[in-house]
Protein backbone atom coordinates (compact mmCIF):
# COMPACT_ATOMS: atom_id res chain seq x y z
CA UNK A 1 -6.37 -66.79 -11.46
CA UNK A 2 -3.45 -66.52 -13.62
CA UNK A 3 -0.17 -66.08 -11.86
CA UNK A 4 3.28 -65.05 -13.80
CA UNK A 5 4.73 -68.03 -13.31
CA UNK A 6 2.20 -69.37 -15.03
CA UNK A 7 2.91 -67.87 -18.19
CA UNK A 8 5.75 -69.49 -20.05
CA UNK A 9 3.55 -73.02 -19.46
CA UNK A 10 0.57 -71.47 -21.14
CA UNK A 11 2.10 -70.58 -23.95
CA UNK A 12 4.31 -74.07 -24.06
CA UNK A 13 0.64 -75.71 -24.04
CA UNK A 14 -0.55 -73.64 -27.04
CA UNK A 15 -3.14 -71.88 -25.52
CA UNK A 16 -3.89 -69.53 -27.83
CA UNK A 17 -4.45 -72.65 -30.51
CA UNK A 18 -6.92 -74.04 -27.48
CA UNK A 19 -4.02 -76.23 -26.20
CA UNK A 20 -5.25 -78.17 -23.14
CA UNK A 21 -3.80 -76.98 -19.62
CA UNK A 22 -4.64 -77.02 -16.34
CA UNK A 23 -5.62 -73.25 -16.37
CA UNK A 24 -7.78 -73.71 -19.44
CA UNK A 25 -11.64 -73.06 -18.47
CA UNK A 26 -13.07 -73.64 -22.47
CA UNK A 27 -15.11 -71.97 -24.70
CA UNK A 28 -16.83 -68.62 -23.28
CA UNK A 29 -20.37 -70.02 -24.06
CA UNK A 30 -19.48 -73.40 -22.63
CA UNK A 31 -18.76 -72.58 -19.04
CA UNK A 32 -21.48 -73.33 -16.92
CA UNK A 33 -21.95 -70.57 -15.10
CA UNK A 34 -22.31 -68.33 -18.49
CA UNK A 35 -24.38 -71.46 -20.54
CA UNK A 36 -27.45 -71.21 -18.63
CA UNK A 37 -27.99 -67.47 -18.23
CA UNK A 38 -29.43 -65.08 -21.07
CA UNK A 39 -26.72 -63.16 -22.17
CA UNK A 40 -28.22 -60.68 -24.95
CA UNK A 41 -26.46 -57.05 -23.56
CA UNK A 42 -23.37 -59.11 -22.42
CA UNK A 43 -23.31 -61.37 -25.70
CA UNK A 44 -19.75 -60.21 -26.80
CA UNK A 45 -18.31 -59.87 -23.42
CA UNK A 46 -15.02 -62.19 -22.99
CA UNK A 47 -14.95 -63.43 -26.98
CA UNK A 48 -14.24 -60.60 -28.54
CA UNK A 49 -11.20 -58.00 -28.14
CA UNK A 50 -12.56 -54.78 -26.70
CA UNK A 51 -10.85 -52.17 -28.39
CA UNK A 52 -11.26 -54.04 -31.82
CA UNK A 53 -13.70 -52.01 -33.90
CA UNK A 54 -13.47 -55.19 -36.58
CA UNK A 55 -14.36 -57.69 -33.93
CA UNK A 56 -17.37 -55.94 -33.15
CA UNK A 57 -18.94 -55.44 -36.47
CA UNK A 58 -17.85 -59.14 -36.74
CA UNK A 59 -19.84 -60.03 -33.93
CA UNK A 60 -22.88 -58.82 -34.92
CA UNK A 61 -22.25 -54.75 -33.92
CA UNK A 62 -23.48 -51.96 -35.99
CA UNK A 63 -26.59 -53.53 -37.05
CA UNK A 64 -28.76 -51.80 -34.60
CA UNK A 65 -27.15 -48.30 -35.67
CA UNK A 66 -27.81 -49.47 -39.69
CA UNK A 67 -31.64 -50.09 -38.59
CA UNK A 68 -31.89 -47.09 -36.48
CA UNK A 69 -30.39 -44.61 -39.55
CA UNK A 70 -33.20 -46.14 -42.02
CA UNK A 71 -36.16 -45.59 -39.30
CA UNK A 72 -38.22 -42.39 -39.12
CA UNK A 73 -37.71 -40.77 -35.59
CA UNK A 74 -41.10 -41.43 -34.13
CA UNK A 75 -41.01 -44.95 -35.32
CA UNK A 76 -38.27 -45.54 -33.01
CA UNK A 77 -39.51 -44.34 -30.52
CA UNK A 78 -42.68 -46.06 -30.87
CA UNK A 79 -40.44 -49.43 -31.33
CA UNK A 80 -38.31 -48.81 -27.95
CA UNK A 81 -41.59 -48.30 -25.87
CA UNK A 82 -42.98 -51.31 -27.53
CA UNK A 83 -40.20 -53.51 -26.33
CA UNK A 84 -40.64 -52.53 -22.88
CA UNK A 85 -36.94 -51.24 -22.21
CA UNK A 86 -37.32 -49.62 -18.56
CA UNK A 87 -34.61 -47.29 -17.01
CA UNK A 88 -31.60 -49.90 -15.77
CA UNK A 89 -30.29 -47.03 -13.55
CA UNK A 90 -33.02 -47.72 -10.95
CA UNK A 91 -35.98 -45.36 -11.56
CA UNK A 92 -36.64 -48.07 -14.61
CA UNK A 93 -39.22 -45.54 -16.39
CA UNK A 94 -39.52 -46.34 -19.89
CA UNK A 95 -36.79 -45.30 -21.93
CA UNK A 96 -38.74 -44.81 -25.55
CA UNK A 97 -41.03 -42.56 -23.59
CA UNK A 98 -38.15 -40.39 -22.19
CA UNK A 99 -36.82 -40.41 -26.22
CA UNK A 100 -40.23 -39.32 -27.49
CA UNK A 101 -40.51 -36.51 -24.96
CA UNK A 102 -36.62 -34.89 -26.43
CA UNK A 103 -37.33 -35.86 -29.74
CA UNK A 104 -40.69 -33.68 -30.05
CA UNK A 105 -38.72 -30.89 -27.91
CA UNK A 106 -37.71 -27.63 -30.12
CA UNK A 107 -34.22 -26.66 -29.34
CA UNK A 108 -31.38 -25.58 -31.88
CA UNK A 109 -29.25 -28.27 -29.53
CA UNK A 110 -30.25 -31.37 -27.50
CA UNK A 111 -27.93 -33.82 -25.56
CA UNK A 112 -27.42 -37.46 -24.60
CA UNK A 113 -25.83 -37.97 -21.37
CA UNK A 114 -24.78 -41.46 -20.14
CA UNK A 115 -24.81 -42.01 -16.54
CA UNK A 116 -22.08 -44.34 -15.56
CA UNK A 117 -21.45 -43.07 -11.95
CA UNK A 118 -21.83 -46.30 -11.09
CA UNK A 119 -21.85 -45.65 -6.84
CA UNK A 120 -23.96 -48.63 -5.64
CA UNK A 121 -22.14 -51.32 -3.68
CA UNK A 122 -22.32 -54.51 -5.04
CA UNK A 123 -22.52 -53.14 -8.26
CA UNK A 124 -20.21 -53.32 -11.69
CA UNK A 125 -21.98 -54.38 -14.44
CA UNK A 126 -21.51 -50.81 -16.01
CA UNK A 127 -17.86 -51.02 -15.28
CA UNK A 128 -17.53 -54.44 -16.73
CA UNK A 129 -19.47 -52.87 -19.95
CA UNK A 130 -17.40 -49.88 -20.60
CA UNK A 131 -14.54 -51.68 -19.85
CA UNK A 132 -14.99 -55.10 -22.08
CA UNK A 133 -17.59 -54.11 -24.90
CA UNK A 134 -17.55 -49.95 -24.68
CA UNK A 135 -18.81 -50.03 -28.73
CA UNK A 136 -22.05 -51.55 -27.30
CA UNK A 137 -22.59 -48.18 -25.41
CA UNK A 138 -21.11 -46.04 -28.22
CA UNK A 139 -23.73 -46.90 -30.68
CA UNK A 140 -26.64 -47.54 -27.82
CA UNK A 141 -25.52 -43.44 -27.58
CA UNK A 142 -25.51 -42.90 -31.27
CA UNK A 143 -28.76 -43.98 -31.74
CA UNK A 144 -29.97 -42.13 -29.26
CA UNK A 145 -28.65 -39.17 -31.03
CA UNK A 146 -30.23 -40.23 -34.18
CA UNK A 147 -33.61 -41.02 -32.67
CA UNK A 148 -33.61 -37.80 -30.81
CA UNK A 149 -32.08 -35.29 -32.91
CA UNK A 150 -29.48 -34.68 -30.34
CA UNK A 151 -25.64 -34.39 -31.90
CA UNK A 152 -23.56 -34.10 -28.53
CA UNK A 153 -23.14 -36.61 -26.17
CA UNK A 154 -21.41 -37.50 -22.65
CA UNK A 155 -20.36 -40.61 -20.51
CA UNK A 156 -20.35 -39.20 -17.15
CA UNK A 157 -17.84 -41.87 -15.59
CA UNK A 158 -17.19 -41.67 -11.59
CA UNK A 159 -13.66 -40.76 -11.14
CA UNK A 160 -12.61 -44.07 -9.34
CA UNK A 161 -13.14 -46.29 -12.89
CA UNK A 162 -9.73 -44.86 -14.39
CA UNK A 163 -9.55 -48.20 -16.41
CA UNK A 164 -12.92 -47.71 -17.92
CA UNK A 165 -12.13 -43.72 -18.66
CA UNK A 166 -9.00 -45.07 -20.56
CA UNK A 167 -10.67 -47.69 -22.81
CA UNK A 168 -13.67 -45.31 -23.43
CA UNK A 169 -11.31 -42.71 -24.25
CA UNK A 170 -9.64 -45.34 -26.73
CA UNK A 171 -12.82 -46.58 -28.04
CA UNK A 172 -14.34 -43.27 -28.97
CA UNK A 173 -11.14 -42.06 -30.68
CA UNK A 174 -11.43 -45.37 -32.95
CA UNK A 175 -15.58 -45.11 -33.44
CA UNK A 176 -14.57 -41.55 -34.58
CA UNK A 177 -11.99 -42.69 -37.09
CA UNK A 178 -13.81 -45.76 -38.44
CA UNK A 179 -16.63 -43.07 -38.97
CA UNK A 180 -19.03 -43.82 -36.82
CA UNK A 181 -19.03 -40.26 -35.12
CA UNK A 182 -18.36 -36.52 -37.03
CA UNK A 183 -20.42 -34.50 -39.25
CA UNK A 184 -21.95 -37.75 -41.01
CA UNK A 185 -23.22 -41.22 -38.93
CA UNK A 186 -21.64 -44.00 -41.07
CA UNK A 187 -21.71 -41.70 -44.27
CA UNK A 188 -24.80 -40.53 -43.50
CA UNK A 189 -25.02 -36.85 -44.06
CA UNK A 190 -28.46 -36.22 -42.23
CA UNK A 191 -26.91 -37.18 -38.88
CA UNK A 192 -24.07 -35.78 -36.94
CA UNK A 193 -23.13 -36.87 -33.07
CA UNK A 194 -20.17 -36.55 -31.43
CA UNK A 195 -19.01 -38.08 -28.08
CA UNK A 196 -17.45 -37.08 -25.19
CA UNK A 197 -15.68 -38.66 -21.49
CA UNK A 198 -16.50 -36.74 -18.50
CA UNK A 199 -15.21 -37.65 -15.21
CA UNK A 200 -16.93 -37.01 -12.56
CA UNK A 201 -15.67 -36.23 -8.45
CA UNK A 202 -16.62 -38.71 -6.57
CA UNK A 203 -20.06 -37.77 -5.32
CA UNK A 204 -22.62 -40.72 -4.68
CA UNK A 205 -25.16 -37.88 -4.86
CA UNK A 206 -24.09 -37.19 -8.36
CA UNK A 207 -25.62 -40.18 -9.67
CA UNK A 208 -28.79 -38.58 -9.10
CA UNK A 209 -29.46 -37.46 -12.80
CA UNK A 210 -29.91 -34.04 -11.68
CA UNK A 211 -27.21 -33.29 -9.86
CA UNK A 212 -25.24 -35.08 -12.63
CA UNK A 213 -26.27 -32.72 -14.47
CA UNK A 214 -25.03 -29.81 -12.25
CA UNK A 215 -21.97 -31.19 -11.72
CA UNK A 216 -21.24 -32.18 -15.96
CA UNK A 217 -21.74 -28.19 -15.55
CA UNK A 218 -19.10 -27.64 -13.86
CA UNK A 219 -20.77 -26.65 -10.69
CA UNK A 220 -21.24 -28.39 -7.06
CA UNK A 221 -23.29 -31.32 -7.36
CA UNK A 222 -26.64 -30.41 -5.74
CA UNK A 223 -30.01 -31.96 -6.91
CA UNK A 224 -32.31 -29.71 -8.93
CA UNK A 225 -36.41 -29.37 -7.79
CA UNK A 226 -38.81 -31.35 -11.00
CA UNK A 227 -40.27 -30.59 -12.77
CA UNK A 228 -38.86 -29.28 -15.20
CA UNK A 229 -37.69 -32.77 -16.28
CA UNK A 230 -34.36 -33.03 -17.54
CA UNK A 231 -36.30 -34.33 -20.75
CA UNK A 232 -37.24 -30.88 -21.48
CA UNK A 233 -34.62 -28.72 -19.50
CA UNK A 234 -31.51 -30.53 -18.88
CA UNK A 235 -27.83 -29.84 -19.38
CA UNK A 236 -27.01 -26.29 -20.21
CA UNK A 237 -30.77 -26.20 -20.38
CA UNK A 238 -31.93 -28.39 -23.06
CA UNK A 239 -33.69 -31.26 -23.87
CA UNK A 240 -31.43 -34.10 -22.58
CA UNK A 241 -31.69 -37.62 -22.95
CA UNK A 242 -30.24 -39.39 -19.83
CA UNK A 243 -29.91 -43.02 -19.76
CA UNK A 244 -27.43 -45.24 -17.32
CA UNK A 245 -24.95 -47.56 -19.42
CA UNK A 246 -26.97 -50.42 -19.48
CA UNK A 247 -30.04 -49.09 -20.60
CA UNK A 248 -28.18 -47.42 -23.49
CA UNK A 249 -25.84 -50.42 -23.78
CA UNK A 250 -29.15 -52.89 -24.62
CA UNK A 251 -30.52 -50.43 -27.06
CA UNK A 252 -28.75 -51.99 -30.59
CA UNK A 253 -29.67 -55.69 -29.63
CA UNK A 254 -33.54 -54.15 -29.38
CA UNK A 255 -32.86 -52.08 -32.84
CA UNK A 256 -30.91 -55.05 -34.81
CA UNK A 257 -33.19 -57.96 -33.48
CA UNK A 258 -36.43 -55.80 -32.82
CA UNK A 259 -38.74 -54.95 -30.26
CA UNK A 260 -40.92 -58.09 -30.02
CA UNK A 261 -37.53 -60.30 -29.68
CA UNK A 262 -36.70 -58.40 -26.69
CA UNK A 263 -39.88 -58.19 -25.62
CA UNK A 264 -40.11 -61.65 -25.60
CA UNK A 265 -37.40 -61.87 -22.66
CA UNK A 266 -39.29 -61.02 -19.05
CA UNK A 267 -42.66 -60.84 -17.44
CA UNK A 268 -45.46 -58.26 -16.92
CA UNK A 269 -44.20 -54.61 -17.48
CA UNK A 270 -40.92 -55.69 -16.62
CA UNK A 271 -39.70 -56.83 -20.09
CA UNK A 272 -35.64 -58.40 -21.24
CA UNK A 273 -32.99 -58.85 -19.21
CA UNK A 274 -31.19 -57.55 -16.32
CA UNK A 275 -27.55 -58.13 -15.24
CA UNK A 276 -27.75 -59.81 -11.79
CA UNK A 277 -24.93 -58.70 -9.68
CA UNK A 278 -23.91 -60.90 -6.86
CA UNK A 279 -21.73 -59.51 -4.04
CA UNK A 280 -21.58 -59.76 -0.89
CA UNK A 281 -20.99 -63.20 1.42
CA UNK A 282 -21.48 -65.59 -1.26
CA UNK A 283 -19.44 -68.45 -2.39
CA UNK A 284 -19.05 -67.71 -6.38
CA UNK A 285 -20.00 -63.66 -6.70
CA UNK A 286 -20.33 -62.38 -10.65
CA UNK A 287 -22.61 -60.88 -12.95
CA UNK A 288 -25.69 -63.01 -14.37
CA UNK A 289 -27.67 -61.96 -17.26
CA UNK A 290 -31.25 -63.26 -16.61
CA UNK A 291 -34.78 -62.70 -17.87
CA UNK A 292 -36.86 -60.63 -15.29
CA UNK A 293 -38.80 -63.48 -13.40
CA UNK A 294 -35.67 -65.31 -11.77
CA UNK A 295 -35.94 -65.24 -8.13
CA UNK A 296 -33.75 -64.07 -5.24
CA UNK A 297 -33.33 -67.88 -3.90
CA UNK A 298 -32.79 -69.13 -7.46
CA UNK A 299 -29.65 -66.14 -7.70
CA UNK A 300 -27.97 -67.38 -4.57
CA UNK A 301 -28.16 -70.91 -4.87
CA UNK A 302 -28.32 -71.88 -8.67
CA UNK A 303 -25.73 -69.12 -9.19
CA UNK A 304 -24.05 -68.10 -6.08
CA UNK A 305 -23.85 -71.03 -4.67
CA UNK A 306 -24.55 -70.35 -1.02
CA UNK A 307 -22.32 -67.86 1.72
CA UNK A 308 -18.48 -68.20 0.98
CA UNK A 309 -19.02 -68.50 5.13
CA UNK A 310 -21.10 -71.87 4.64
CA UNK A 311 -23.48 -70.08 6.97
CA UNK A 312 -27.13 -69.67 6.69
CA UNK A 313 -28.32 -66.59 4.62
CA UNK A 314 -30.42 -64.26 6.55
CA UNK A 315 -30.67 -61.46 4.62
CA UNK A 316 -30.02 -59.81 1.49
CA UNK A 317 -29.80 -56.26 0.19
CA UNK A 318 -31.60 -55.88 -3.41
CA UNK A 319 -30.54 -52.49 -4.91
CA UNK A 320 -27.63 -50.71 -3.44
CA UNK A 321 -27.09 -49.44 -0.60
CA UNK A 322 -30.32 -47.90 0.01
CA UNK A 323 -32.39 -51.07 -0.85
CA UNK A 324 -34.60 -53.10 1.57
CA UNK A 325 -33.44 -55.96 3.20
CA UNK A 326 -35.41 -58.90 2.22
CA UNK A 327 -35.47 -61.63 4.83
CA UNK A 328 -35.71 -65.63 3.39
CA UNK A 329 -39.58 -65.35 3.40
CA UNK A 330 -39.51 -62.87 0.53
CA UNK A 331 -36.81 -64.86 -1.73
CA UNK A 332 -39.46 -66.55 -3.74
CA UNK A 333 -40.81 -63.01 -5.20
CA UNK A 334 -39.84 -63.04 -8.90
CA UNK A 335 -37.66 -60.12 -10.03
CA UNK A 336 -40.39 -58.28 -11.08
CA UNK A 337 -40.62 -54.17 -10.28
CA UNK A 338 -44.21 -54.08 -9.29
CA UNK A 339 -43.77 -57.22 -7.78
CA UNK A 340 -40.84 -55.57 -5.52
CA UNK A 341 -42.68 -52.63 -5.56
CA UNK A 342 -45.41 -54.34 -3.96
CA UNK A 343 -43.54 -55.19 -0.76
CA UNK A 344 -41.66 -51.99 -0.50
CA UNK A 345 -38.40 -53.31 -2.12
CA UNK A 346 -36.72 -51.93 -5.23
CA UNK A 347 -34.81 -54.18 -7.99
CA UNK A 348 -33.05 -51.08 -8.60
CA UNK A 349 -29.36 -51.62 -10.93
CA UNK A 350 -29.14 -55.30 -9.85
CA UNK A 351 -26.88 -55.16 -7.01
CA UNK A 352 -27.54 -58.41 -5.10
CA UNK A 353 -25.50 -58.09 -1.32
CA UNK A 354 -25.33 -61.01 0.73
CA UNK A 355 -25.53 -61.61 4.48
CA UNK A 356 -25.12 -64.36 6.82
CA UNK A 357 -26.74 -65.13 10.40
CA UNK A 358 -23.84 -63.45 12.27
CA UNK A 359 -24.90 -60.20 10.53
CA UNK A 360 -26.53 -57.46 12.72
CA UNK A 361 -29.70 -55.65 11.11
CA UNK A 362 -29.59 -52.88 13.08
CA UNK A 363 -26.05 -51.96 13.03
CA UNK A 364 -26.60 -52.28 9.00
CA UNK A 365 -29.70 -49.96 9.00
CA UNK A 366 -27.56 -47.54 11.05
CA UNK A 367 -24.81 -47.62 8.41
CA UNK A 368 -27.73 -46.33 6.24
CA UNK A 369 -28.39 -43.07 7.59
CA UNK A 370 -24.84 -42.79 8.13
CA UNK A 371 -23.81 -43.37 4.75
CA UNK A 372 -26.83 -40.77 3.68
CA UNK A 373 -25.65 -38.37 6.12
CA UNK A 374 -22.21 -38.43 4.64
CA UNK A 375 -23.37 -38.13 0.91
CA UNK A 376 -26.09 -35.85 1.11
CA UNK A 377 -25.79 -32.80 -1.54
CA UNK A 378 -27.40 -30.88 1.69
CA UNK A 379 -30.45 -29.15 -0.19
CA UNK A 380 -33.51 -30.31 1.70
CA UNK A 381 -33.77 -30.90 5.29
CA UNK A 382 -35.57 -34.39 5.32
CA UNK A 383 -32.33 -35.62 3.95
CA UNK A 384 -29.65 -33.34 5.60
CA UNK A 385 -31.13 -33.32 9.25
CA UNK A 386 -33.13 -36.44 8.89
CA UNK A 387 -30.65 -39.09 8.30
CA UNK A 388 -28.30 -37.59 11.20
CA UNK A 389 -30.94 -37.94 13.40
CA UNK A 390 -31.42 -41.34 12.20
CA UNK A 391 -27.89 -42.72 13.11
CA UNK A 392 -28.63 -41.00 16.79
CA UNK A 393 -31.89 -42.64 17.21
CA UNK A 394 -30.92 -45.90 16.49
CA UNK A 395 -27.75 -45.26 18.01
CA UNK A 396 -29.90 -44.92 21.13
CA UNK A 397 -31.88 -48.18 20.53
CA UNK A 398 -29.00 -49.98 19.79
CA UNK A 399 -27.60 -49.08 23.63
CA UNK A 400 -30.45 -50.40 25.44
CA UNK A 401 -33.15 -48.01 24.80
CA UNK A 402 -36.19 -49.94 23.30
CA UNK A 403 -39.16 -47.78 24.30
CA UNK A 404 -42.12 -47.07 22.34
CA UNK A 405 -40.99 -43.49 22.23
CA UNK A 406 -37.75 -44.08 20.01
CA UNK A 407 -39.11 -46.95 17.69
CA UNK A 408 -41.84 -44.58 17.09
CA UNK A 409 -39.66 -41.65 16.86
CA UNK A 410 -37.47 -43.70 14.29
CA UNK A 411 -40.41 -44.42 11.95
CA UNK A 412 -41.69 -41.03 12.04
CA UNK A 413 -38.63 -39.51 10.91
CA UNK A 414 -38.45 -42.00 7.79
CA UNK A 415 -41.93 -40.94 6.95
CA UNK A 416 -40.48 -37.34 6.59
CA UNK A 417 -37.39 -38.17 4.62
CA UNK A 418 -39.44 -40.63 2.05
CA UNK A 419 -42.07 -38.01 1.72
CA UNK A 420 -40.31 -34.79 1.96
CA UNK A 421 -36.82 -35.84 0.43
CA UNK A 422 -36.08 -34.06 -2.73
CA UNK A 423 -34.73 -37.26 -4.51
CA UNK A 424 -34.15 -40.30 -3.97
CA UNK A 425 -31.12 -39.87 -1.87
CA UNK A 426 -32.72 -38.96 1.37
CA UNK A 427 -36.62 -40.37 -0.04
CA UNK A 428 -34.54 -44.39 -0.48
CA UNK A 429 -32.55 -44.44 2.58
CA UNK A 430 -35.88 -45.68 5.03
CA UNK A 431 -35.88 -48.46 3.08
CA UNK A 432 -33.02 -50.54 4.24
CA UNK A 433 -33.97 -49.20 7.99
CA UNK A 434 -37.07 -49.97 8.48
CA UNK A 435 -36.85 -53.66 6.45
CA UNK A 436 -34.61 -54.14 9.05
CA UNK A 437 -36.96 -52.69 11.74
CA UNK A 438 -40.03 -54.80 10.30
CA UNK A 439 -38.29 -58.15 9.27
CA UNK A 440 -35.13 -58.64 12.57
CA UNK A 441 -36.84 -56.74 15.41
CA UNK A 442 -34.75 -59.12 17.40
CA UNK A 443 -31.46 -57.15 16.26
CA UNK A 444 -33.08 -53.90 17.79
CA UNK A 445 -33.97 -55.78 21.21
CA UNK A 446 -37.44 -55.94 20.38
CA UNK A 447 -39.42 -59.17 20.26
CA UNK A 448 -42.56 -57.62 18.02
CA UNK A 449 -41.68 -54.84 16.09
CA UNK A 450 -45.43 -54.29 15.28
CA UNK A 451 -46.39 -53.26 18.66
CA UNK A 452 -43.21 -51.96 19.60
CA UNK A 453 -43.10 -53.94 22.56
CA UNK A 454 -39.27 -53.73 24.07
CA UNK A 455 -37.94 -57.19 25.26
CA UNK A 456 -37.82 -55.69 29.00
CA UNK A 457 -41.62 -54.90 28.84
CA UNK A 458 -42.33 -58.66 26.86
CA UNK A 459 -40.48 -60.16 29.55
């Protein structure tokens, strides 16, 4: 890091000529832990200025917007859901399908809302967008209008990214001046879109696209009952396009490159890239662009380097706080979403957490229903009721009471809340509970988890 005293020496080395000093790490492209990943949405990211609407055109920006405003609607949409772009929010349904479904809607107005209530621990690659390259999300949202038909727009920001509200702010106001935004697209007088902030309260709950939604509104932020699909009914009651900031953010490179380059990037249905985002106890933490394919040990080692405790890994938390922990058996699974899918994880935004051996599994999977029973909007019982009965169940393990009766009464109740939650809120929060349940019975005093034998009774 760069101190203030280092200052005066920097610029006494030439540093801005690429004088050598001490501080100087090189080229952007040269470091090593950039060189080796695949860096197509974070291309521009730390070489070009962020509020410079010259630098970006320079750097190859625009040229998905140009291609977009000569395509025919339905082509575009056939293009996006030919180069596989899923959902990056977490849900990762196909984005060109949710575009087709608003673009074939009637309404005299549709929308494109941007969900950048980034909540997830462990998470900032949307921050680190918005805040270093926020014309790669501009124009991901501006052909979205133009493939849609939509001509308003809003980044729904969470309230504690004031940086990223200020340079969004900054960048729009430019975008609108250099003409990218106003009655006519870059001159084009077919296409109108204009683009607005919107910050939101604080809510994890709100990230839910629904109660985003509600809350954009100006009401509490309490998740709707689907369908109807926000494709078809959304804000105000139209047909709204909502995409988190990395989904929109990778649409130009898709639009200026095309859909089988992108497509190229990946495996199965899981198709590009996806920002990697390591957090947690690990030595060198950071975002890594990477191919869907990479594996979890591959992340932490090749990348992370190993715990910044020099302990041994035990487990790690793949998709926010409400994703499974994987134990070192399941590290080999390739980022995949059916292949996560398969053994009841999520790759959700990319949030990688890290944990050592001193780590306790069941006081994490406690903090789960805790945290759910904190941010719960409070509209469906399975959720509400379920996830405080959750921290007093395993509250009650955790003291010394292993019978069959509780670890069976703590599985039933995450049956209800996955299948009777009303999103994902109360539906996700099992996951990280009973991962922990099924992969470190030992944590909950039991030696086989399976048969729900306490230790006392083993013994």
């Amino acid at each position: 890091n760069v101190e203030e005293s280092d200052v005066a020496a920097l610029f006494d080395a030439g540093f801005i000529e690429g004088g050598e000093h001490a501080r100087r790490v090189g080229v952007v492209d040269d470091i090593p832990y950039l060189k080796k990943q695949q860096r197509l949405t974070f291309a521009r990211i730390g070489i070009t200025d962020p509020l410079s609407v010259d630098d970006y055109v320079a750097h190859g920006g625009l040229e998905g917007l140009k291609q977009a405003l000569q395509t025919d609607g339905d082509a575009a949409c056939e293009a996006l859901i030919e180069s596989g772009l899923r959902g990056r929010g977490g849900a990762a349904f196909p984005a060109g399908i949710k575009w087709r479904t608003v673009r074939g809607a009637k309404a005299a107005q549709k929308y494109i809302v941007c969900n950048a209530d980034e909540g997830d621990s462990g998470t900032f690659s949307d921050r680190l967008v918005m805040e270093s390259d926020p014309y790669v999300l501009i124009e991901g949202m501006i052909i979205a209008g133009v493939v849609t038909g939509a001509t308003v727009g809003y980044i729904y920001v969470r309230s504690e990214y004031p940086h990223s509200i200020a340079t969004l702010e900054a960048a729009i106001a430019k975008a609108r001046a250099a003409g990218w935004l106003g009655d006519s697209v870059l001159g084009s007088a077919a296409h109108r879109f204009e683009l607005f902030v919107a910050k939101g309260a604080g809510a994890y709950v709100c990230g839910e696209e629904t109660a985003l939604l509600e809350s954009l509104e100006g009401k509490r932020g309490i998740v709707r009952a689907k369908p109807p699909v926000p494709a078809l009914v959304g804000l105000y009651g139209q047909p709204t396009v909502i995409n988190n900031v990395i989904t929109l953010a990778t649409v130009p490179i898709i639009f200026a490159r095309g859909a089988a380059f992108y497509k190229d990037f990946g495996m199965g249905r899981s198709r590009g890239t996806l920002p990697f985002q390591l957090a947690g106890n690990v030595k060198q933490g950071g975002l890594v662009e990477l191919a869907f394919g990479v594996t979890l040990r591959e992340l932490l080692y090749d990348y992370g380097g190993g715990t910044a405790s020099g302990r041994p890994a035990r487990a790690v938390q793949v998709g926010g706080p409400l994703g499974t922990y994987l134990p070192e058996s399941q590290w080999d699974i390739p980022m995949d979403y059916e292949a996560y899918a398969a053994v009841g994880a999520v790759v959700g935004h990319g949030g990688i957490v890290v944990h050592d051996d001193t780590s306790n599994l069941a006081e994490l999977a406690q903090y789960a229903m805790h945290f759910c029973a904190l941010e719960s909007c409070g509209k469906c019982t399975p959720c509400r009721i379920g996830s405080t009965r959750g921290v007093e169940v395993i509250g009650r393990i955790r003291n010394g009471d292993t019978s069959t009766r509780q670890v069976q009464l703590l599985r039933d109740l995450c049956d209800t809340m996955v299948s009777g939650s009303l999103c994902a809120m109360g539906g996700m929060t099992p996951f990280p509970v009973l991962s922990a349940l099924d992969h470190f019975p030992e944590d909950f005093g039991l030696d086989n988890v399976h048969d729900l034998a306490p230790k006392a009774a083993a013994a």
